[in-house]
Protein backbone atom coordinates (compact mmCIF):
# COMPACT_ATOMS: atom_id res chain seq x y z
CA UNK A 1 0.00 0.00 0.00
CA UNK A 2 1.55 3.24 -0.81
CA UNK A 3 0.25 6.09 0.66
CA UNK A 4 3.01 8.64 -0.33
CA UNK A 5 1.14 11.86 0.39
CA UNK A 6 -2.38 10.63 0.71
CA UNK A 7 -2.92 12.01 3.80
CA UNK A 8 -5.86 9.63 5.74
CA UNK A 9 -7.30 7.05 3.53
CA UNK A 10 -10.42 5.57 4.67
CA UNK A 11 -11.30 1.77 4.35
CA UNK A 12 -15.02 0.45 4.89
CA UNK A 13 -14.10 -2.61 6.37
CA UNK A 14 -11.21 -4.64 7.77
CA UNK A 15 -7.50 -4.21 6.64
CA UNK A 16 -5.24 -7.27 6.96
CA UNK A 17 -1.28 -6.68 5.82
CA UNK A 18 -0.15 -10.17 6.14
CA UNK A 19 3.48 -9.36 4.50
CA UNK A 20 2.96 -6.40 2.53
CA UNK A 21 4.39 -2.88 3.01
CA UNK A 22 3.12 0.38 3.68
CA UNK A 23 4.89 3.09 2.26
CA UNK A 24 4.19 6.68 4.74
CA UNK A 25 4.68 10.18 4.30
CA UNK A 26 4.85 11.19 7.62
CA UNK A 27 4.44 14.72 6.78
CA UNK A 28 1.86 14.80 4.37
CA UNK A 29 0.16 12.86 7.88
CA UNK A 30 -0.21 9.28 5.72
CA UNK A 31 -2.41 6.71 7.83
CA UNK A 32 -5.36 4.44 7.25
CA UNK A 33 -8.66 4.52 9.35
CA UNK A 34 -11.05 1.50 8.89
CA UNK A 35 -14.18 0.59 10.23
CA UNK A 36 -13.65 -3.05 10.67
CA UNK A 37 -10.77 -4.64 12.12
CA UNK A 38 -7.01 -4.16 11.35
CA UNK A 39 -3.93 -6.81 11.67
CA UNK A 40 -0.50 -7.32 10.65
CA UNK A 41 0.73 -10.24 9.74
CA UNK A 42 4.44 -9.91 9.06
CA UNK A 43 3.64 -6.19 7.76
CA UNK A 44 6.24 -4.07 7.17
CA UNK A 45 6.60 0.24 7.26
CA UNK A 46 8.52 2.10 4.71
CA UNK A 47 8.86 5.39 6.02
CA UNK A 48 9.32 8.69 4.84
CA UNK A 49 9.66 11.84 6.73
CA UNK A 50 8.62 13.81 3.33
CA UNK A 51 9.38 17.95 3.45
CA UNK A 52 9.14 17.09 7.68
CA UNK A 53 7.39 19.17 9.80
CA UNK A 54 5.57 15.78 12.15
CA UNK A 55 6.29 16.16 15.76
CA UNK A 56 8.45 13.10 16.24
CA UNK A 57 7.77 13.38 20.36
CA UNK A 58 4.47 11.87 19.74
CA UNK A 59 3.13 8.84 18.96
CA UNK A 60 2.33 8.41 14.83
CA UNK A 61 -0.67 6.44 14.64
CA UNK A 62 -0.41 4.51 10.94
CA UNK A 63 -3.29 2.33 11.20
CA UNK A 64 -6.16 2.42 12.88
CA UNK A 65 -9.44 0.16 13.24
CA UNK A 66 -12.13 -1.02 15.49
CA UNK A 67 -9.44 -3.63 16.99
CA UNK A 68 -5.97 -4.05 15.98
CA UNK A 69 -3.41 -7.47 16.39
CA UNK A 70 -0.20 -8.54 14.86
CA UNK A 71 2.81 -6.90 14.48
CA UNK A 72 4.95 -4.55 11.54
CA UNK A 73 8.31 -4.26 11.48
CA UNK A 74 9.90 -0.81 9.84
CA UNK A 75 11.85 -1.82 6.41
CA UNK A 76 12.90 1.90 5.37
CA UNK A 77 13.61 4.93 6.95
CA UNK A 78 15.10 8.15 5.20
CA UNK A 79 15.47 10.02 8.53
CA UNK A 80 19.38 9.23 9.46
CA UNK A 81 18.71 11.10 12.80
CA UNK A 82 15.90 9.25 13.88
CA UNK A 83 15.01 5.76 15.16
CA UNK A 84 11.73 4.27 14.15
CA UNK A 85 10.12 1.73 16.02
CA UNK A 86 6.39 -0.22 15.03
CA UNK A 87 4.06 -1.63 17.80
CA UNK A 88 0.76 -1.86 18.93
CA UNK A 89 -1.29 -0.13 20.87
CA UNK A 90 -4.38 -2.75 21.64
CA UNK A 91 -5.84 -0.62 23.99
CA UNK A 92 -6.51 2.41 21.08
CA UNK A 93 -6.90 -0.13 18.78
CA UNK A 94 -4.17 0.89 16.36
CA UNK A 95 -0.75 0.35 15.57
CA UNK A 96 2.27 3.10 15.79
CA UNK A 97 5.64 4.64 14.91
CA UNK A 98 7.61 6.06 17.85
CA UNK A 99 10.91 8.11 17.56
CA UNK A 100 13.69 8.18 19.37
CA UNK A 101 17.73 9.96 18.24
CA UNK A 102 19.53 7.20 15.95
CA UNK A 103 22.76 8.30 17.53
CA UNK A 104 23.95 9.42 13.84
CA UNK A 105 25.20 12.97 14.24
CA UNK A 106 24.97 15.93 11.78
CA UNK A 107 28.93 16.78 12.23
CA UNK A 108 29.30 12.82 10.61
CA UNK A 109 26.90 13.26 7.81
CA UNK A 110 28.01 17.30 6.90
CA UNK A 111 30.00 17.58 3.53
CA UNK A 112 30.70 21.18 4.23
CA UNK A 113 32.73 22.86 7.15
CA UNK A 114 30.16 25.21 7.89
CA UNK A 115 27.51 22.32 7.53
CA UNK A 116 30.03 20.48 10.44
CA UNK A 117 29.83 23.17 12.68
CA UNK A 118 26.15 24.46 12.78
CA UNK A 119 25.38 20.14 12.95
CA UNK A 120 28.07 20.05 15.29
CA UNK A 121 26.72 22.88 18.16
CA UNK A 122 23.21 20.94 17.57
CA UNK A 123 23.84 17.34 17.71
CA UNK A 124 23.95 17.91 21.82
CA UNK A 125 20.34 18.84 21.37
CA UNK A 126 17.54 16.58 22.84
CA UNK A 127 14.89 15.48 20.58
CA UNK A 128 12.47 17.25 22.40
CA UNK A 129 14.50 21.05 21.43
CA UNK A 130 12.22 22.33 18.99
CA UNK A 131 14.96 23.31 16.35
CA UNK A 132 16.68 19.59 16.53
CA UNK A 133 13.14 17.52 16.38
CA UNK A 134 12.72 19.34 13.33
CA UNK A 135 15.79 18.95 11.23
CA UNK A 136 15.15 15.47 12.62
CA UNK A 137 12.62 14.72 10.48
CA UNK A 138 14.14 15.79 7.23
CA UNK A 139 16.04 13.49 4.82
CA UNK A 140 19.83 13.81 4.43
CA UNK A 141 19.65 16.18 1.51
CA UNK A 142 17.42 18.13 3.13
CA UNK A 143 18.76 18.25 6.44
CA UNK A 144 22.23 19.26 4.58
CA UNK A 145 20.44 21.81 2.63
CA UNK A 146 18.71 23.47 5.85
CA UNK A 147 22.70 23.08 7.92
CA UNK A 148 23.62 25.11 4.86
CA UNK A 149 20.79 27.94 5.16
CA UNK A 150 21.33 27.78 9.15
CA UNK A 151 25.24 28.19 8.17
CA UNK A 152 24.36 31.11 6.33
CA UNK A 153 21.77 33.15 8.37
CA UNK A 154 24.87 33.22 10.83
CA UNK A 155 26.91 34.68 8.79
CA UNK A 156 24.64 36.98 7.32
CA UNK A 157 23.50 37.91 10.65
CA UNK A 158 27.19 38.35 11.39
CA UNK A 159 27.81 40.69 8.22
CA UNK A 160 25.18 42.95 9.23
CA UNK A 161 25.61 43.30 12.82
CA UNK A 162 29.71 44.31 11.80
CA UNK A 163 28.11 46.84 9.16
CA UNK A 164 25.36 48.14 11.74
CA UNK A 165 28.56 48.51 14.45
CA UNK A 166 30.65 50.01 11.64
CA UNK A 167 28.05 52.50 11.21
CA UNK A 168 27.75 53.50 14.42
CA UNK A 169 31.85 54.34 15.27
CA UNK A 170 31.41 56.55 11.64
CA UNK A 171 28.71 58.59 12.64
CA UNK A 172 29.47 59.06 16.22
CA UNK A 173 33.11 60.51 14.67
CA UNK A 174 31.35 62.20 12.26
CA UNK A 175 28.80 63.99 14.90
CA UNK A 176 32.01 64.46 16.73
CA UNK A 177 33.80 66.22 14.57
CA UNK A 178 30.68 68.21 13.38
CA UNK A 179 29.87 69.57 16.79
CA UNK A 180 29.28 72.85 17.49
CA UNK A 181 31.80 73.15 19.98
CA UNK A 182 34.30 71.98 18.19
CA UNK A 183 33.16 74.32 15.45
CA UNK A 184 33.09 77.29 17.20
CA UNK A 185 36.21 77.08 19.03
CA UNK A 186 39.07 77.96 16.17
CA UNK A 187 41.79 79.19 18.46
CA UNK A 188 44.68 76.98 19.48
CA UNK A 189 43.89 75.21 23.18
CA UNK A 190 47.63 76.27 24.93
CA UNK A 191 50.39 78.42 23.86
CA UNK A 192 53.75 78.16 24.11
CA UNK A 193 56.01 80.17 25.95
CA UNK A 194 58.31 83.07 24.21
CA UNK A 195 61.08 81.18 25.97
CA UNK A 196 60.66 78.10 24.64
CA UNK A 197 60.99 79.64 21.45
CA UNK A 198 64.17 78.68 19.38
């Protein structure tokens, strides 16, 4: 069954996976609700965190019915900084992803420097910071792409704050320099002595 995208498909009826796959978007919320009874049988999850945006703190319901038994196993992943576990949860009568960190870091999977050192100041992060669970859910190329833009708003941000400051120190001499005081005030501040003279 490949929901890619689907969002909530609704079955009149039972659902049995007895071996097949379902293939998830988590982020486009992927999951089937039926009205009879659901099972798994061997089933498998292929999961994809899609453009991300899922709270991975939470429990992802996949399948839902009027009862639920059996068990899935998870067969694909494309989240290298998240775990994915299947299991089910009898007493809601549906079966679940959780998420937990995979212990692969951002430093490890960065191709750039900059990409090593914005991944590397977050990788300390718990899942539940709100900027980690996020990048979390993204694919590698993704994830790399948003290290990149994170990369760059610094030093953007740095660029401009060093322009603003530069600013600053040239109008404060140029107010300086324009005052009235200093205007008004053309005679020399000492003189010398006629005996130091030469």
């Amino acid at each position: 069954l490949d929901l890619n995208g689907q969002g909530t498909q609704h079955v009149n009826g039972p659902v049995a996976v007895n071996g097949g796959i379902i293939s998830l978007d988590l982020s486009q919320g992927d999951n089937i609700l039926a009205s009879g009874a659901v099972s798994g049988a061997g089933g498998k999850v292929d999961v994809h965190g899609g453009t991300g945006g899922f709270d991975p703190n939470a429990a992802y319901a996949f399948l839902t019915g009027s009862s639920a038994a059996g068990t899935f196993g998870v067969v694909g992943n494309d989240m290298p900084l998240l775990a994915v576990s299947s299991s089910l949860d009898a007493p809601n009568d549906r079966f679940i992803l959780t998420f937990a960190k995979s212990g692969q870091t951002m430093a490890f999977l960065s191709e750039t420097a900059n990409e090593a050192a914005v991944g590397g100041a977050l990788d300390s992060k718990l899942l539940t910071d709100p900027l980690y669970s996020q990048l979390a859910t993204l694919n590698k190329d993704d994830l790399l792409k948003a290290l990149d833009q994170l990369a760059g708003n610094f030093h953007a941000s740095a660029k401009s704050a060093m322009a603003e400051s530069a600013q600053y120190i040239a109008e404060a001499v140029g107010d300086r320099l324009d005052s009235p005081a200093r205007l008004a005030s053309s005679a020399p501040l000492a003189y010398a002595d006629d005996d130091t003279a030469a």
